[in-house]
C-alpha atoms as a PDB file:
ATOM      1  CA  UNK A   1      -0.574  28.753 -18.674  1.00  0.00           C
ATOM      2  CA  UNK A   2      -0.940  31.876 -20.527  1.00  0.00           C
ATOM      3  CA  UNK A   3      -0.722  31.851 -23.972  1.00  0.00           C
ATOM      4  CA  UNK A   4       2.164  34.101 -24.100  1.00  0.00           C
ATOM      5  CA  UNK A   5       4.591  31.989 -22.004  1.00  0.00           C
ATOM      6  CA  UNK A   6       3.024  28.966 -24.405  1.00  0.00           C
ATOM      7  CA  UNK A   7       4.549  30.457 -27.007  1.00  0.00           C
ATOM      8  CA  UNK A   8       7.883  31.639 -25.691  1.00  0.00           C
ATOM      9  CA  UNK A   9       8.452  28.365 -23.921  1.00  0.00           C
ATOM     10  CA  UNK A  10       7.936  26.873 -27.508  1.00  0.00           C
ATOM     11  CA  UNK A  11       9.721  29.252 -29.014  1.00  0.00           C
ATOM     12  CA  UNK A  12      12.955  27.399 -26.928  1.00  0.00           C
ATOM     13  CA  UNK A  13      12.982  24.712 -25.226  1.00  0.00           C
ATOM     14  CA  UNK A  14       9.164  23.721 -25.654  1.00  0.00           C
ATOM     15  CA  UNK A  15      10.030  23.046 -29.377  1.00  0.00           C
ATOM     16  CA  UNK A  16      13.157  20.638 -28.496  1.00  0.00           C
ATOM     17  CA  UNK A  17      10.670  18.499 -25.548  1.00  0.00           C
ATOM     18  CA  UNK A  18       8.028  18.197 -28.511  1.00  0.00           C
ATOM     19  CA  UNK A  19      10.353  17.526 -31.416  1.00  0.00           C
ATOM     20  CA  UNK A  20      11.544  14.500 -29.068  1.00  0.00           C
ATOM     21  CA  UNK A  21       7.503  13.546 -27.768  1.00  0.00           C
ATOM     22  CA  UNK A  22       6.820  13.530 -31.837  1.00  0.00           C
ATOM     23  CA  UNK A  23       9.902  11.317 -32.665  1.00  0.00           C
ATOM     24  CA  UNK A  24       8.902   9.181 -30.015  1.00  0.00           C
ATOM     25  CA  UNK A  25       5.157   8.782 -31.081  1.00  0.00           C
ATOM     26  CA  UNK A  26       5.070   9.253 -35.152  1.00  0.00           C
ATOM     27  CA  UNK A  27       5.594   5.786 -36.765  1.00  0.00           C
ATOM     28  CA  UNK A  28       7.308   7.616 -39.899  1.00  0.00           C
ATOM     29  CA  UNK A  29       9.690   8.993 -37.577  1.00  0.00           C
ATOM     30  CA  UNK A  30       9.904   6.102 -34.690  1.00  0.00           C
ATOM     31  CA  UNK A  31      11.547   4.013 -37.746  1.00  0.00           C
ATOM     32  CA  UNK A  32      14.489   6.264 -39.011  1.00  0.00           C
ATOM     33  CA  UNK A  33      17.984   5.335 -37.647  1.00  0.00           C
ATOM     34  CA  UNK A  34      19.623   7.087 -35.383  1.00  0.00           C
ATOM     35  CA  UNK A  35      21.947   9.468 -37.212  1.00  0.00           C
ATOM     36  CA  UNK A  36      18.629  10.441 -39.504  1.00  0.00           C
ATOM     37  CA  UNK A  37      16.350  10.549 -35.930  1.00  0.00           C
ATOM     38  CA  UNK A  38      19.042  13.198 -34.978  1.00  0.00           C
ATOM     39  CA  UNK A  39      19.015  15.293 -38.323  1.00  0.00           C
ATOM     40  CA  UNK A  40      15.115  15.755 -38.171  1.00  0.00           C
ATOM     41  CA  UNK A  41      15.101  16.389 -34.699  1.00  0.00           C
ATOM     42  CA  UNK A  42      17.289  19.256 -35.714  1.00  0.00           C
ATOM     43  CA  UNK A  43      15.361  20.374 -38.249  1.00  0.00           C
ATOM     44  CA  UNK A  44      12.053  19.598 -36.619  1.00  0.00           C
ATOM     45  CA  UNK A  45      12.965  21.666 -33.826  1.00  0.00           C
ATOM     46  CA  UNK A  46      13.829  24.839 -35.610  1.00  0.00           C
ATOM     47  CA  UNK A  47      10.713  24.820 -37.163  1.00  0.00           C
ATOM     48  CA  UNK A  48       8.831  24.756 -34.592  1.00  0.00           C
ATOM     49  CA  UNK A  49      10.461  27.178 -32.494  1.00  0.00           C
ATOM     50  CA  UNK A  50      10.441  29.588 -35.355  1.00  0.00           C
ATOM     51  CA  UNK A  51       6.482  28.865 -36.137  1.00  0.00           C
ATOM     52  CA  UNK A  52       5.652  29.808 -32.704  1.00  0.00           C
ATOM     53  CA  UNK A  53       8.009  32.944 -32.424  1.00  0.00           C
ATOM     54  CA  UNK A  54       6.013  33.920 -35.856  1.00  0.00           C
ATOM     55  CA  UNK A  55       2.869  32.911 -34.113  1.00  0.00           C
ATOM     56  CA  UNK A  56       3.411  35.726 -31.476  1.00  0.00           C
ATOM     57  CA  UNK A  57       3.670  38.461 -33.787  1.00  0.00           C
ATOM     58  CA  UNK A  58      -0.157  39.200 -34.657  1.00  0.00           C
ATOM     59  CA  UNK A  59      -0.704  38.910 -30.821  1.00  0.00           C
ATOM     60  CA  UNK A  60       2.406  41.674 -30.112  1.00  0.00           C
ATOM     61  CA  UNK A  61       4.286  39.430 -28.048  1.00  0.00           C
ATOM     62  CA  UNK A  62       7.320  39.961 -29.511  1.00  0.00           C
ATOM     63  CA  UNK A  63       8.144  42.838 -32.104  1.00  0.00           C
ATOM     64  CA  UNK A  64       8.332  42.557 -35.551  1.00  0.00           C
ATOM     65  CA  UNK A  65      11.626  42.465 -37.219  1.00  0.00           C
ATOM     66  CA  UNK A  66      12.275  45.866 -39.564  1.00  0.00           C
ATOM     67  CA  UNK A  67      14.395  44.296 -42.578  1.00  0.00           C
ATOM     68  CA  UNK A  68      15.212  41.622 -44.029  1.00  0.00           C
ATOM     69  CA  UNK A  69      18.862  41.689 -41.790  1.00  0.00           C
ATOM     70  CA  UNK A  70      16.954  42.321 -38.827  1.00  0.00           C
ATOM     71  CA  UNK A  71      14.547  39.046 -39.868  1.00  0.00           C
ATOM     72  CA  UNK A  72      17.416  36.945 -40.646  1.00  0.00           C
ATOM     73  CA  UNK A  73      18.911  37.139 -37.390  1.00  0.00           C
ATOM     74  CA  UNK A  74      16.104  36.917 -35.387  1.00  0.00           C
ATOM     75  CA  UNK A  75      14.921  33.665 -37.421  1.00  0.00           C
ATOM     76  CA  UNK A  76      18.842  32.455 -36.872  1.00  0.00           C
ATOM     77  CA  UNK A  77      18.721  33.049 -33.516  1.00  0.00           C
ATOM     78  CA  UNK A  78      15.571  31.392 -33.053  1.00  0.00           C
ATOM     79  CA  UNK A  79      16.158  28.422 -35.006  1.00  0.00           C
ATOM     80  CA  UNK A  80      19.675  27.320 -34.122  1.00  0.00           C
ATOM     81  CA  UNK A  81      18.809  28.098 -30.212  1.00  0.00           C
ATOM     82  CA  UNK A  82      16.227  25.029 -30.056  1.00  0.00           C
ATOM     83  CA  UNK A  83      18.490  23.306 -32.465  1.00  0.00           C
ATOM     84  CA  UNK A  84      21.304  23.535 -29.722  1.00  0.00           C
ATOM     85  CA  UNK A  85      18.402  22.854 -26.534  1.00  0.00           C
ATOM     86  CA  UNK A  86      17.427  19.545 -29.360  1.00  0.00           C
ATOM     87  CA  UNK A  87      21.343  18.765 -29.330  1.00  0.00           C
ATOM     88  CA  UNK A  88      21.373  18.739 -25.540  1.00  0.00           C
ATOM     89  CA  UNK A  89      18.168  17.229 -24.498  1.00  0.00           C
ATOM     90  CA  UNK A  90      19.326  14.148 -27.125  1.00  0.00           C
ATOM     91  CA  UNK A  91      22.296  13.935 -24.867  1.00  0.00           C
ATOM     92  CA  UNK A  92      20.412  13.684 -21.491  1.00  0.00           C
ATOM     93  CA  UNK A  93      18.004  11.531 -22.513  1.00  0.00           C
ATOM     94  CA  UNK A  94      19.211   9.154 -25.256  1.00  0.00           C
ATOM     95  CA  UNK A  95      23.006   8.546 -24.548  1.00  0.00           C
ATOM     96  CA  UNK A  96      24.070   6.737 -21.778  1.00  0.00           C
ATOM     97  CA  UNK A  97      26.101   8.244 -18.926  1.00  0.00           C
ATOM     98  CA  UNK A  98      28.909   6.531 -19.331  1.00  0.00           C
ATOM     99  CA  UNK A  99      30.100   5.120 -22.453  1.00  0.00           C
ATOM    100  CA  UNK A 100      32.113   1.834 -22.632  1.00  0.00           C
ATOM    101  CA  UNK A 101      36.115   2.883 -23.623  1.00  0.00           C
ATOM    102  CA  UNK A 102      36.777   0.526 -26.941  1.00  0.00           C
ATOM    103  CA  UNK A 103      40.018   0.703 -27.739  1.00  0.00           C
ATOM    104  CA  UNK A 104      40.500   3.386 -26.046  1.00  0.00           C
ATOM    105  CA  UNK A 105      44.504   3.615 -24.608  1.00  0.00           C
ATOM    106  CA  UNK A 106      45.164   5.786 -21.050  1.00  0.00           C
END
């Protein structure tokens, strides 16, 4: 793999697959609950999506926001997309198919 689809794969929904491989390997994060596994994978996600979007600027793989509006929506855009791909891989993965109806009245 080139290192310029590296880096845009990572930049989406390479940085969701990793957040969830490191969640699943670091001890620190292996032993949060699940609400607080959730919230990092959110944020851990985001991050990493926007370091390697930032990552392919010296190279020229993407262009380089002009402004400070301009790099506010790009980082947005960045972030909350492999915050959403994090949302849905959790779903696929970690919740069950079908869950049991408690209480639940048809």
């Amino acid at each position: 793999m080139e290192l310029k689809l590296f880096l845009a794969w990572l930049t989406t929904a390479g940085a969701a697959w990793l957040t969830y491989k490191l969640i699943d390997e670091v001890p620190a994060l292996k032993e949060l609950g699940p609400k607080a596994k959730r919230r990092a994978a959110y944020v851990l996600s985001a991050v990493i999506a926007i370091l390697a979007y930032l990552a392919q600027m010296p190279f020229g793989f993407v262009a380089v926001p002009a402004g400070w509006q301009a790099w506010a929506q790009a980082l947005f855009l960045v972030g909350t997309s492999a915050f959403g791909l994090a949302t849905i891989i959790h779903g696929e993965s970690d919740l069950p198919a079908e869950r049991p109806a408690e209480g639940v009245i048809l």
